[in-house]
PDB file of N, CA and C in Angstrom:
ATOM      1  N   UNK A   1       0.822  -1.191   0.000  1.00  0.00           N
ATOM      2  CA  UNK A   1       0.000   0.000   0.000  1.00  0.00           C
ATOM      3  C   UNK A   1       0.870   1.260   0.000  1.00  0.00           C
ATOM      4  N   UNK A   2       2.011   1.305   0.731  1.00  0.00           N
ATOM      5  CA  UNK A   2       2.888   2.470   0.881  1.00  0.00           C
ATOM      6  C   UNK A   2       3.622   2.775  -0.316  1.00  0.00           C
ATOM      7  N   UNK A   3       3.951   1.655  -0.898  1.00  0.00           N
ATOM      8  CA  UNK A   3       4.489   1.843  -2.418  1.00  0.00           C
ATOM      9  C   UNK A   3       3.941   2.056  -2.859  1.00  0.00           C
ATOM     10  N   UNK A   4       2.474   2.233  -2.832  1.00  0.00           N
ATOM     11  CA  UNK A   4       1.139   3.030  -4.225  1.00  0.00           C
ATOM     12  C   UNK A   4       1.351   4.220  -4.098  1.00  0.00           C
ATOM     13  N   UNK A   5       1.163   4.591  -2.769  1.00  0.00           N
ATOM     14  CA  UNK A   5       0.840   5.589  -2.410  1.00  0.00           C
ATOM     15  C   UNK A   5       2.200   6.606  -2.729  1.00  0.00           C
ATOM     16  N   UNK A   6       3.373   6.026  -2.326  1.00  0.00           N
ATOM     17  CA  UNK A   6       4.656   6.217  -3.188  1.00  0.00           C
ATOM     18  C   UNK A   6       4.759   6.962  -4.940  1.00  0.00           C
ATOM     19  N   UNK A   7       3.982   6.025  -5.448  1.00  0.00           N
ATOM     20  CA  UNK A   7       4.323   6.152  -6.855  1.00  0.00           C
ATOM     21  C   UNK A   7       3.459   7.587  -7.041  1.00  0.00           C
ATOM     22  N   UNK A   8       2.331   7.936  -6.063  1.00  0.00           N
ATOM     23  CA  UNK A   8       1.686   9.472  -5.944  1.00  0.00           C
ATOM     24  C   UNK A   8       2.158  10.362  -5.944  1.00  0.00           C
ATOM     25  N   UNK A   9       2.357  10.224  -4.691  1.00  0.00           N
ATOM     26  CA  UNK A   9       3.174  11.044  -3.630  1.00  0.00           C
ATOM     27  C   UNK A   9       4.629  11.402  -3.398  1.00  0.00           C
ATOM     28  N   UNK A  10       5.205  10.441  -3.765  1.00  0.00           N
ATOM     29  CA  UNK A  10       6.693  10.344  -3.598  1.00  0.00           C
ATOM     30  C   UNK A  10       7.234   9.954  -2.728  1.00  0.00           C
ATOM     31  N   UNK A  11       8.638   9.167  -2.245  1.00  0.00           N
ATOM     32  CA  UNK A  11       8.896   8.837  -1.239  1.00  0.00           C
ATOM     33  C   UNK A  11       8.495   9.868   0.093  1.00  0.00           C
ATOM     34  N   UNK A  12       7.697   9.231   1.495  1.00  0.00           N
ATOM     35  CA  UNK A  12       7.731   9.563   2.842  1.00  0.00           C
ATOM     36  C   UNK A  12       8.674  10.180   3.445  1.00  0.00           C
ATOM     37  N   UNK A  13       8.568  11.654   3.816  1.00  0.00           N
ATOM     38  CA  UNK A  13       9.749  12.210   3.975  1.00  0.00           C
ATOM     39  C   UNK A  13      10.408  13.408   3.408  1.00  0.00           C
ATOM     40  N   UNK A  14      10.149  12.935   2.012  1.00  0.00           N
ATOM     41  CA  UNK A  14      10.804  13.946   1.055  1.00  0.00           C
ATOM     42  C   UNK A  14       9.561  15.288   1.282  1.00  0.00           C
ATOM     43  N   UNK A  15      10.560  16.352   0.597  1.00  0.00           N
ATOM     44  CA  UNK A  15       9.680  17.742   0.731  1.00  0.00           C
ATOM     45  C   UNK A  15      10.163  18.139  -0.803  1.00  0.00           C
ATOM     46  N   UNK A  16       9.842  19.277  -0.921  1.00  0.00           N
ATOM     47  CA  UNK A  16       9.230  19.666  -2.355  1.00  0.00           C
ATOM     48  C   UNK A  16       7.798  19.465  -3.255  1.00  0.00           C
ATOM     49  N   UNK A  17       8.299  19.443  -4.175  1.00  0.00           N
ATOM     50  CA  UNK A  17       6.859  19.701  -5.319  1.00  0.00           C
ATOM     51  C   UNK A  17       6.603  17.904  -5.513  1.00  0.00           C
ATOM     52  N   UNK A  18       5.474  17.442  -5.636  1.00  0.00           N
ATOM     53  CA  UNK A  18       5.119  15.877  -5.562  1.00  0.00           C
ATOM     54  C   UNK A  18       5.399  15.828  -7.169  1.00  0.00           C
ATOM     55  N   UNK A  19       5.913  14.371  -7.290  1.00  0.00           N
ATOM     56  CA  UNK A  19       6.391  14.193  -8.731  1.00  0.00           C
ATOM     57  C   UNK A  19       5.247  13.837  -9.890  1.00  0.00           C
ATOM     58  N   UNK A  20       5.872  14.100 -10.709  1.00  0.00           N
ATOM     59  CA  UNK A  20       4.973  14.465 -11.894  1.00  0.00           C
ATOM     60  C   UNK A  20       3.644  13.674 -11.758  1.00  0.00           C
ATOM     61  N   UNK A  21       2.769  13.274 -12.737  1.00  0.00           N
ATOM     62  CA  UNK A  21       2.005  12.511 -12.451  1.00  0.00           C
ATOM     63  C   UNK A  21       2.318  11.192 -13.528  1.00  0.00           C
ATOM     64  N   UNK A  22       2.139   9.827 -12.861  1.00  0.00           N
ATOM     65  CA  UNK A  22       2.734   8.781 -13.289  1.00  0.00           C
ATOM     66  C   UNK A  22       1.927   8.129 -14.401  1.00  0.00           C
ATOM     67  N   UNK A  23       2.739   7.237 -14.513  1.00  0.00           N
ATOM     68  CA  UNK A  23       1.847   6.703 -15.791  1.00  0.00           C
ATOM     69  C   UNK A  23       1.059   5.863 -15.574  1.00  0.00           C
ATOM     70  N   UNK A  24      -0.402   5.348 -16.541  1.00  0.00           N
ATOM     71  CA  UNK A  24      -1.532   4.377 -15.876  1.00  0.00           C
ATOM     72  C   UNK A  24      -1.979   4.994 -14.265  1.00  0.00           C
ATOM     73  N   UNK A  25      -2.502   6.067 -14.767  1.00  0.00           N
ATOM     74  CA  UNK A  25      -2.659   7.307 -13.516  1.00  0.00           C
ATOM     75  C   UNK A  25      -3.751   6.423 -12.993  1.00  0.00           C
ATOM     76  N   UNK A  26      -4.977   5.875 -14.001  1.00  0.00           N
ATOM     77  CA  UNK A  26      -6.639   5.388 -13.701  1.00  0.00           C
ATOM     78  C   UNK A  26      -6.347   3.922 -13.399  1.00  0.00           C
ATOM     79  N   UNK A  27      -5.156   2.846 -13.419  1.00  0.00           N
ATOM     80  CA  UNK A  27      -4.868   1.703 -12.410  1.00  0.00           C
ATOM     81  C   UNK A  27      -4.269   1.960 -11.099  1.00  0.00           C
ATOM     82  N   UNK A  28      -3.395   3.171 -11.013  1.00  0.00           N
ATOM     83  CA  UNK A  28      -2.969   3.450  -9.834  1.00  0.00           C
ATOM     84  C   UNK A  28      -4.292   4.309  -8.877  1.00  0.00           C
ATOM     85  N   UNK A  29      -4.764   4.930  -9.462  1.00  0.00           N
ATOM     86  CA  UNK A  29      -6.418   5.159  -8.383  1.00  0.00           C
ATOM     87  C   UNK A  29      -6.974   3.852  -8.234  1.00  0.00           C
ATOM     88  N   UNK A  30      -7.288   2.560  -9.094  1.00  0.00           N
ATOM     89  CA  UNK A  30      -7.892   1.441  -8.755  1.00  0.00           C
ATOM     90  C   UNK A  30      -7.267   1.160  -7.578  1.00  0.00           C
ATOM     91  N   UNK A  31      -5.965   0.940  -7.840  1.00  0.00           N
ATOM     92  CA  UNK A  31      -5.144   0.363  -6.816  1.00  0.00           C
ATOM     93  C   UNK A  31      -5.234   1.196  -5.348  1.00  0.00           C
ATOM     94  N   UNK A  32      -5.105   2.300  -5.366  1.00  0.00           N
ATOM     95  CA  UNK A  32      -5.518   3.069  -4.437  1.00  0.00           C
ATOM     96  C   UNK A  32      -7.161   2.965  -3.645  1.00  0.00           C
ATOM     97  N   UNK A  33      -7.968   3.118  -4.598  1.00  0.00           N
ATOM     98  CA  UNK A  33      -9.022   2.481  -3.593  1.00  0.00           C
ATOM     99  C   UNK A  33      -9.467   1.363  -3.487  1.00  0.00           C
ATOM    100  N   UNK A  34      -8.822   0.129  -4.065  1.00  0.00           N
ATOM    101  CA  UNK A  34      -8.896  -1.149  -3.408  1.00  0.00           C
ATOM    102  C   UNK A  34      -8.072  -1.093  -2.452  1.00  0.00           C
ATOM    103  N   UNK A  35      -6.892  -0.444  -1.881  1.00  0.00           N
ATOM    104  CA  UNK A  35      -6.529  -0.593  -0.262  1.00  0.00           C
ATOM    105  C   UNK A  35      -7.134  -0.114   0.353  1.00  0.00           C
ATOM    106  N   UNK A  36      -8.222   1.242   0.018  1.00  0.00           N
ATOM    107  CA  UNK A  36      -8.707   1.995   0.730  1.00  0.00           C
ATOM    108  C   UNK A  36     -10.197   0.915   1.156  1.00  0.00           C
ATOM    109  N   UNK A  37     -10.622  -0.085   0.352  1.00  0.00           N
ATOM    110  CA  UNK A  37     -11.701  -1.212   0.683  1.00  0.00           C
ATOM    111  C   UNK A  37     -11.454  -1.974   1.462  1.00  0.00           C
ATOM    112  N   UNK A  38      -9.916  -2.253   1.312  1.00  0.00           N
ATOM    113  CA  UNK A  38      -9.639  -3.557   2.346  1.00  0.00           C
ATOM    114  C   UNK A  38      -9.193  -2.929   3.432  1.00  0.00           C
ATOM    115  N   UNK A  39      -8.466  -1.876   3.325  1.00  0.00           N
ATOM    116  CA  UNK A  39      -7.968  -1.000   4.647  1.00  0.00           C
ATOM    117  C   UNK A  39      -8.850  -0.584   5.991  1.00  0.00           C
ATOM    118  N   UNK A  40      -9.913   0.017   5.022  1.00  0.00           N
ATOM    119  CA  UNK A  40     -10.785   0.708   6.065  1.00  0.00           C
ATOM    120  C   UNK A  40     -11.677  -0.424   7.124  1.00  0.00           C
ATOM    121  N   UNK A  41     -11.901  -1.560   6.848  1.00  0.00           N
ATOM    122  CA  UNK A  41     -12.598  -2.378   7.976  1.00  0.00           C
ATOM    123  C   UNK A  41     -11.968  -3.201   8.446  1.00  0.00           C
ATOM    124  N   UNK A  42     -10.542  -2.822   8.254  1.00  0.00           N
ATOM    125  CA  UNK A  42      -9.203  -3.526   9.319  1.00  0.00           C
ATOM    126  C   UNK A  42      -9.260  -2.318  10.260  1.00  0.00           C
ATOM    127  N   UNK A  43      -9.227  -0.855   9.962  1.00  0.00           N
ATOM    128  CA  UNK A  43      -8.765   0.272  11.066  1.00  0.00           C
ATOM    129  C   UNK A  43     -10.012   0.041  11.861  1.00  0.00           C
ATOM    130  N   UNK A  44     -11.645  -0.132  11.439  1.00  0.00           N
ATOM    131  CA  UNK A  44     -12.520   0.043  12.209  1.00  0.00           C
ATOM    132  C   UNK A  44     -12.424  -0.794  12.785  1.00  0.00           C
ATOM    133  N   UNK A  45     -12.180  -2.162  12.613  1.00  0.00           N
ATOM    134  CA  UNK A  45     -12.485  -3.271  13.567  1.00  0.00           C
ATOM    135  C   UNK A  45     -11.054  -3.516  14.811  1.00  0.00           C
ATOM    136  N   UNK A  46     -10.364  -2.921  14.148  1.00  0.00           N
ATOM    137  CA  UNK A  46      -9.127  -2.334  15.345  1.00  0.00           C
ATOM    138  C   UNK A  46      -9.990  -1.311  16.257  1.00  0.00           C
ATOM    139  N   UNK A  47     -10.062  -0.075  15.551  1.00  0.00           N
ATOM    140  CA  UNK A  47     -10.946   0.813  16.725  1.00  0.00           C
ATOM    141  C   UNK A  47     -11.913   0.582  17.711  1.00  0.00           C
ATOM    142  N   UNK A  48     -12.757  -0.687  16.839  1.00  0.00           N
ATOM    143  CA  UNK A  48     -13.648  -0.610  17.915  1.00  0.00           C
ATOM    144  C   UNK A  48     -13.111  -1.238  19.211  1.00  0.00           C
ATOM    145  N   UNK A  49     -12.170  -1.673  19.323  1.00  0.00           N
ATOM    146  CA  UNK A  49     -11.363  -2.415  20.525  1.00  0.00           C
ATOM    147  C   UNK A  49     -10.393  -1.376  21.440  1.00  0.00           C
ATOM    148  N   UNK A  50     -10.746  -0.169  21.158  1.00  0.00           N
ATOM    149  CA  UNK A  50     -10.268   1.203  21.838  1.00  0.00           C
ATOM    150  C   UNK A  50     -11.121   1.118  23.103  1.00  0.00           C
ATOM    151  N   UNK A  51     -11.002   2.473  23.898  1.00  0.00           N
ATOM    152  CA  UNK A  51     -11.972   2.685  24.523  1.00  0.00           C
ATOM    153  C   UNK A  51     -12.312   3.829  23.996  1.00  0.00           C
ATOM    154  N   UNK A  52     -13.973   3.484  24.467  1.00  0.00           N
ATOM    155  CA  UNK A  52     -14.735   4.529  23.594  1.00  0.00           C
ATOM    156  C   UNK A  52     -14.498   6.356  23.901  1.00  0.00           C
ATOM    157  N   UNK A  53     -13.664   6.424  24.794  1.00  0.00           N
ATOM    158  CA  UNK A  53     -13.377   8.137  25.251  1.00  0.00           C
ATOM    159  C   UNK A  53     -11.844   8.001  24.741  1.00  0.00           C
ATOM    160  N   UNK A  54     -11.375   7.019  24.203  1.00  0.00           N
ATOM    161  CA  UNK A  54      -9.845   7.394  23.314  1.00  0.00           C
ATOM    162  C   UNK A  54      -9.910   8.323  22.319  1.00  0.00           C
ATOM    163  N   UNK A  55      -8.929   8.911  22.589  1.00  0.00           N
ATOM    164  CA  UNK A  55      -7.927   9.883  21.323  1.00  0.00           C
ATOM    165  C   UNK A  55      -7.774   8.728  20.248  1.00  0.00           C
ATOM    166  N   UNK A  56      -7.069   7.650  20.102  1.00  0.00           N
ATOM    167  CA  UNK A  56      -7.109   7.193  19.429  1.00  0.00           C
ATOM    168  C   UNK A  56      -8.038   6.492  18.456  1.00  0.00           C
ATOM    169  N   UNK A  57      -8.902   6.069  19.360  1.00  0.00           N
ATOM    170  CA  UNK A  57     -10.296   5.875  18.568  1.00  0.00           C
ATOM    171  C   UNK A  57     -10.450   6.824  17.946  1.00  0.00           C
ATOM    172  N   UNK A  58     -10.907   7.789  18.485  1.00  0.00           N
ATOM    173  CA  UNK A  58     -11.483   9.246  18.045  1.00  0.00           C
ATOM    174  C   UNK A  58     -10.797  10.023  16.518  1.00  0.00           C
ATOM    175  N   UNK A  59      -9.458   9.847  16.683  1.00  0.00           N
ATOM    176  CA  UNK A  59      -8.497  10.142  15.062  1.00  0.00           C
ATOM    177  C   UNK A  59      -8.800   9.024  14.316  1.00  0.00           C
ATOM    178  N   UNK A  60      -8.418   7.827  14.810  1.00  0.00           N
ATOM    179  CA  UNK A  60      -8.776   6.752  13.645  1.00  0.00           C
ATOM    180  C   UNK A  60     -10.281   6.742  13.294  1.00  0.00           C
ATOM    181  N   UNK A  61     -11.211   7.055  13.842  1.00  0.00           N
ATOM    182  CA  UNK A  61     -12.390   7.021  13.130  1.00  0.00           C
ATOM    183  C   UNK A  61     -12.726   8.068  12.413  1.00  0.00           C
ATOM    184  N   UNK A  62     -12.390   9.130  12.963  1.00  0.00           N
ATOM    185  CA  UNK A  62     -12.565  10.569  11.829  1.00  0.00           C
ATOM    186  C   UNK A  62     -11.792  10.016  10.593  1.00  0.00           C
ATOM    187  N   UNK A  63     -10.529   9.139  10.396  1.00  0.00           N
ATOM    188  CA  UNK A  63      -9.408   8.986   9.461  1.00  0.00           C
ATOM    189  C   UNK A  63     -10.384   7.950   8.560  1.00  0.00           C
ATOM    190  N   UNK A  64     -10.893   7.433   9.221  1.00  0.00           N
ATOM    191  CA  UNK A  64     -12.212   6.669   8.362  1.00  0.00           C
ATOM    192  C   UNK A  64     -13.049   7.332   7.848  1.00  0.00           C
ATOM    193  N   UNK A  65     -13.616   8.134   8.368  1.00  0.00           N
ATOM    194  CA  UNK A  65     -14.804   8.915   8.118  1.00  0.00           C
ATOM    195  C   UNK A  65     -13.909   9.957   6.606  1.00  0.00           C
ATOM    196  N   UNK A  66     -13.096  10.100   6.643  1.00  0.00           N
ATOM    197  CA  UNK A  66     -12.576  11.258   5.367  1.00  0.00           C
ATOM    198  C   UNK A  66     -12.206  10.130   4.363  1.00  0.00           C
ATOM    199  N   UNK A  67     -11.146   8.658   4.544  1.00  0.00           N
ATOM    200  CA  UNK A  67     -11.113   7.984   4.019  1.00  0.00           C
ATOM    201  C   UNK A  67     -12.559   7.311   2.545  1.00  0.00           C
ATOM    202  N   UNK A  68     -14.075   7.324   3.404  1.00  0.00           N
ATOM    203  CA  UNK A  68     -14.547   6.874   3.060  1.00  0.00           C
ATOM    204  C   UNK A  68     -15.560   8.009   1.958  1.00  0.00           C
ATOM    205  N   UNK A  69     -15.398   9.508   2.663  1.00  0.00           N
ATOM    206  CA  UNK A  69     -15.859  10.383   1.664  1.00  0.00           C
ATOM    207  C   UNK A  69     -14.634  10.713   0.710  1.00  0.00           C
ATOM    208  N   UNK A  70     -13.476  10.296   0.737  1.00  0.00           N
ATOM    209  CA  UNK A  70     -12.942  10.118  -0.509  1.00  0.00           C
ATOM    210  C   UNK A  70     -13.071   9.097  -1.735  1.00  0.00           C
ATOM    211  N   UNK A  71     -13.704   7.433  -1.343  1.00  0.00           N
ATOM    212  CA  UNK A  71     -14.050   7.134  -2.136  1.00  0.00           C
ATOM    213  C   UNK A  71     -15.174   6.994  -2.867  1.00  0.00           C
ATOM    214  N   UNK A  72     -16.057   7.998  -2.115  1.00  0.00           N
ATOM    215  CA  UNK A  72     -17.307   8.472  -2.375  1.00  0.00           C
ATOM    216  C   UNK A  72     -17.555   9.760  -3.678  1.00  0.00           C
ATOM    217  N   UNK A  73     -16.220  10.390  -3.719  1.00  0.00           N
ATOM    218  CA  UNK A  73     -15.975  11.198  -4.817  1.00  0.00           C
ATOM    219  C   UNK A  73     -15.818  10.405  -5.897  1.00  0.00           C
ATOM    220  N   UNK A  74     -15.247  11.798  -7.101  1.00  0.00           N
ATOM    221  CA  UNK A  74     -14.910  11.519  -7.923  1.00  0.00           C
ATOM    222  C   UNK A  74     -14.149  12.809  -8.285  1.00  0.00           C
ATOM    223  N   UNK A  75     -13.237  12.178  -9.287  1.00  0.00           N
ATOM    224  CA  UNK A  75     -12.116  13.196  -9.865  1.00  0.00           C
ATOM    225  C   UNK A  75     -12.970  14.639 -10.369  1.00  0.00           C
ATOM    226  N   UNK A  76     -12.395  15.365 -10.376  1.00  0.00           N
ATOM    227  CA  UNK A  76     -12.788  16.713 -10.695  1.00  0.00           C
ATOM    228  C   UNK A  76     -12.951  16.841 -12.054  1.00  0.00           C
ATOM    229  N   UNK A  77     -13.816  17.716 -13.270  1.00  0.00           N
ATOM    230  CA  UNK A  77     -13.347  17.577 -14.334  1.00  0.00           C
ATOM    231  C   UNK A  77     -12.428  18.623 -14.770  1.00  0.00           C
ATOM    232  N   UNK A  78     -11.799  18.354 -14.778  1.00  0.00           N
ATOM    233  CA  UNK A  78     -10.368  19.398 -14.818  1.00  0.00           C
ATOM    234  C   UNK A  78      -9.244  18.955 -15.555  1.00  0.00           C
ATOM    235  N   UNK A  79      -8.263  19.330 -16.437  1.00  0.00           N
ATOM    236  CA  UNK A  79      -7.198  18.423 -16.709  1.00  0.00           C
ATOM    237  C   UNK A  79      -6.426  17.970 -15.765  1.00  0.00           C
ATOM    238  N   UNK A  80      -6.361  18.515 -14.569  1.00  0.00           N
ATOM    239  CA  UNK A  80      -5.667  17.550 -13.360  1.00  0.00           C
ATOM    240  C   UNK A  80      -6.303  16.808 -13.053  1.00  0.00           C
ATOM    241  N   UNK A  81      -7.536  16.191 -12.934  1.00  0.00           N
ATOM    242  CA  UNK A  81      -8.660  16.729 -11.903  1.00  0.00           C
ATOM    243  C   UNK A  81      -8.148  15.001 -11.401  1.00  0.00           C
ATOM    244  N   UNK A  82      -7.777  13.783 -12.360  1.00  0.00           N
ATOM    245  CA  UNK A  82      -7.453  12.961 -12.277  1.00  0.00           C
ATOM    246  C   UNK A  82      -6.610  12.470 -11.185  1.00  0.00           C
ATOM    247  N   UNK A  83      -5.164  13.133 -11.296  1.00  0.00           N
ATOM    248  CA  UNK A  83      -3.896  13.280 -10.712  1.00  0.00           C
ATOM    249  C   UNK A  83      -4.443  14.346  -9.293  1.00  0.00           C
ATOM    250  N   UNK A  84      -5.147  15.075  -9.038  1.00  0.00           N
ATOM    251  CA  UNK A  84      -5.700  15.892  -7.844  1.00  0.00           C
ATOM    252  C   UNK A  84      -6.528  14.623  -7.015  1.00  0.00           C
ATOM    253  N   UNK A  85      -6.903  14.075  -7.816  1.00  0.00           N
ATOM    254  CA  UNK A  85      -7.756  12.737  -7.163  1.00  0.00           C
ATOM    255  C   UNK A  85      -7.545  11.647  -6.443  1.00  0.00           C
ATOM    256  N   UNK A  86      -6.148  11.643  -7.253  1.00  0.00           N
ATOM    257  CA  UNK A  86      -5.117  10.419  -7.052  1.00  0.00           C
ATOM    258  C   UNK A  86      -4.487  10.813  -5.748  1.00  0.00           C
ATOM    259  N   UNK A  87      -3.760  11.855  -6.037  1.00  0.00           N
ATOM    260  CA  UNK A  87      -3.420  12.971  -4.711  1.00  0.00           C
ATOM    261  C   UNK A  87      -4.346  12.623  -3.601  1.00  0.00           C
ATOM    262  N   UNK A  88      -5.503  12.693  -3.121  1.00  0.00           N
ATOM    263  CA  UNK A  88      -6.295  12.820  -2.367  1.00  0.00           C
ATOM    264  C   UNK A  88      -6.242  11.569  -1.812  1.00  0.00           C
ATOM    265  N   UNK A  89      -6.663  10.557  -2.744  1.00  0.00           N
ATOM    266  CA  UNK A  89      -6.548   9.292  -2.439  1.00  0.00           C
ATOM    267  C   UNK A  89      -5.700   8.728  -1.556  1.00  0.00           C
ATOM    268  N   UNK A  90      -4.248   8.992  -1.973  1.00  0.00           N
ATOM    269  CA  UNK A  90      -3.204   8.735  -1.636  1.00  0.00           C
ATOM    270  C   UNK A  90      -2.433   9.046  -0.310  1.00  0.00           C
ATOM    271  N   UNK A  91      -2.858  10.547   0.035  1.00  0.00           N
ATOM    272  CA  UNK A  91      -2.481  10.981   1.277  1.00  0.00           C
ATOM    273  C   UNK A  91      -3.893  10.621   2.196  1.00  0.00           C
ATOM    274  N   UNK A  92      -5.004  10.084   1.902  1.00  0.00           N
ATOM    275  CA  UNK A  92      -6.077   9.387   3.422  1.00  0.00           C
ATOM    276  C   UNK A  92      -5.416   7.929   3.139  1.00  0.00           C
ATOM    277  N   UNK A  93      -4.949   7.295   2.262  1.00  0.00           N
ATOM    278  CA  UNK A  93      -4.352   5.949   2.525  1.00  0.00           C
ATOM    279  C   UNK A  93      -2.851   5.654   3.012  1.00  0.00           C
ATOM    280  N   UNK A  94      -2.216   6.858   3.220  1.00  0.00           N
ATOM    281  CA  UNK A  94      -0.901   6.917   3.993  1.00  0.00           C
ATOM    282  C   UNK A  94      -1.873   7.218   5.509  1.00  0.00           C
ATOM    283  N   UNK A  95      -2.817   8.191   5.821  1.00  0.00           N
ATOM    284  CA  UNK A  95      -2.860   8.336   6.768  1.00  0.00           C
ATOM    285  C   UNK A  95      -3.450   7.350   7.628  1.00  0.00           C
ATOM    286  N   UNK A  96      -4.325   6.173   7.009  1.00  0.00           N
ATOM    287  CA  UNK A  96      -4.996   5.244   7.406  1.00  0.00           C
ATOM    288  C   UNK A  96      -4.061   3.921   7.982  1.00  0.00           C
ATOM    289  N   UNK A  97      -2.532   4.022   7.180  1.00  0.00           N
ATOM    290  CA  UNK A  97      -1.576   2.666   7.081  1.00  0.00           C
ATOM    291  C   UNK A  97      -0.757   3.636   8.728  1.00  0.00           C
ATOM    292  N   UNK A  98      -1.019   4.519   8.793  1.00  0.00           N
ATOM    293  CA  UNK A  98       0.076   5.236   9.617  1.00  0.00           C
ATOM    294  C   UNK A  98      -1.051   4.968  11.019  1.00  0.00           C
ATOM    295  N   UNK A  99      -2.217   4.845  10.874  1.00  0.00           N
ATOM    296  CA  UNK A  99      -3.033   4.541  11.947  1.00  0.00           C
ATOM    297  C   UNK A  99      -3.007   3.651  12.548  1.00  0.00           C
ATOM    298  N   UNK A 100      -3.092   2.461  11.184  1.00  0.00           N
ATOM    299  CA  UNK A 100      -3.254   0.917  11.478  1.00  0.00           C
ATOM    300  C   UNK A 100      -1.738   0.516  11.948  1.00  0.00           C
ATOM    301  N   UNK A 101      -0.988   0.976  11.212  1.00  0.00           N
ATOM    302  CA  UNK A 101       0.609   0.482  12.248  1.00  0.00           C
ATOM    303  C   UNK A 101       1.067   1.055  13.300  1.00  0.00           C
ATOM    304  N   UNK A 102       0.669   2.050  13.650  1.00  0.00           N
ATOM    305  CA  UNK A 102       1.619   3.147  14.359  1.00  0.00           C
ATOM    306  C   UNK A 102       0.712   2.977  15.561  1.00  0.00           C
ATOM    307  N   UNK A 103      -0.225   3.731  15.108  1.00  0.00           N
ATOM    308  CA  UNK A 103      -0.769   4.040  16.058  1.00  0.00           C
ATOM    309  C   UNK A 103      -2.124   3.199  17.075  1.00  0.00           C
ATOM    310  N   UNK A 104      -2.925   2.505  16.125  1.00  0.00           N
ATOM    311  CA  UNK A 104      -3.645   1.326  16.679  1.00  0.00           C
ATOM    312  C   UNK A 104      -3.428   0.283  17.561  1.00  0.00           C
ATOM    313  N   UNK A 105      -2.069   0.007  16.725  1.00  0.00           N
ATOM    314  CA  UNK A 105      -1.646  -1.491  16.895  1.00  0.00           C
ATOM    315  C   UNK A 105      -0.796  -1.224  18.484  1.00  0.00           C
ATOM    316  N   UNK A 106      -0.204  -0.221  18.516  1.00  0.00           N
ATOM    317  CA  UNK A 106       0.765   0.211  19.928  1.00  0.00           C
ATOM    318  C   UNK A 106      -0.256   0.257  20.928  1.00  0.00           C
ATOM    319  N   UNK A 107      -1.726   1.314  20.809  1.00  0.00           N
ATOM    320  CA  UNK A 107      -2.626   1.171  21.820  1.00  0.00           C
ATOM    321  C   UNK A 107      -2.978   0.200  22.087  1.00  0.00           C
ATOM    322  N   UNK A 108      -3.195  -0.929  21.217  1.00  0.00           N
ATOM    323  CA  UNK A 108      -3.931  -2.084  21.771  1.00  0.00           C
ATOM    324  C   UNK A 108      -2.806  -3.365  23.042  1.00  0.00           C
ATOM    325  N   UNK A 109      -1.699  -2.935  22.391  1.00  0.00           N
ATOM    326  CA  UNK A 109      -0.405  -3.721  22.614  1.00  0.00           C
ATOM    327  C   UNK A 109      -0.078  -3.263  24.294  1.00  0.00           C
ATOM    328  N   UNK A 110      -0.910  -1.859  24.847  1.00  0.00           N
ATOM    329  CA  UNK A 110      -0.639  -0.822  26.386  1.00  0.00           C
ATOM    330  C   UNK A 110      -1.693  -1.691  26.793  1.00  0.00           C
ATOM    331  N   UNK A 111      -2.753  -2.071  26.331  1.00  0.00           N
ATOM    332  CA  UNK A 111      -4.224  -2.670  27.106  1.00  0.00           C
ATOM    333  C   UNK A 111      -4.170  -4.028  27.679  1.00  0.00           C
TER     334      UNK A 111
END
């Protein structure tokens, strides 16, 4: 998933202008929201094993909640509007993998 989101975005880390837009732009959005299908009811079914007055719950489910009105869109019609899409995509599915590893998995691991 981090390598999709990679081929978007650009390596994690780096700063500057995000690199051009790649090629087979409309398989790399597939690919992007099929992690975002399988992703999102791994973070919820992690969350719900929070407690319900957690911070952590509370970010990971909002991170769902934007996750899921992103794949509820659609690209803009714009000549970017594609690559702006992809963009979008890409940074709620870094933020969702950064939930599910980082941050989920450590809370549950304190309980």
């Amino acid at each position: 998933m981090r390598e999709t989101v990679a081929r978007v975005l650009g390596p994690e880390g780096k700063t500057g202008a995000p690199p051009r837009a790649p090629e087979n732009l409309d398989i790399l959005i597939g690919q992007l929201r099929g992690h975002l299908e399988l992703l999102i009811p791994e973070v919820e079914q992690l969350t719900a094993r929070l407690p319900k007055d957690g911070t952590a719950r509370y970010c990971a489910s909002a991170c769902v909640g934007e996750a899921r009105g992103k794949l509820q869109a659609r690209p803009e019609a714009r000549p970017d509007g594609n690559l702006a899409y992809a963009r979008r995509l890409a940074r709620v599915l870094r933020a969702l993998c950064d939930h599910f590893e980082n941050k989920l998995v450590l809370e549950l691991r304190r309980q």
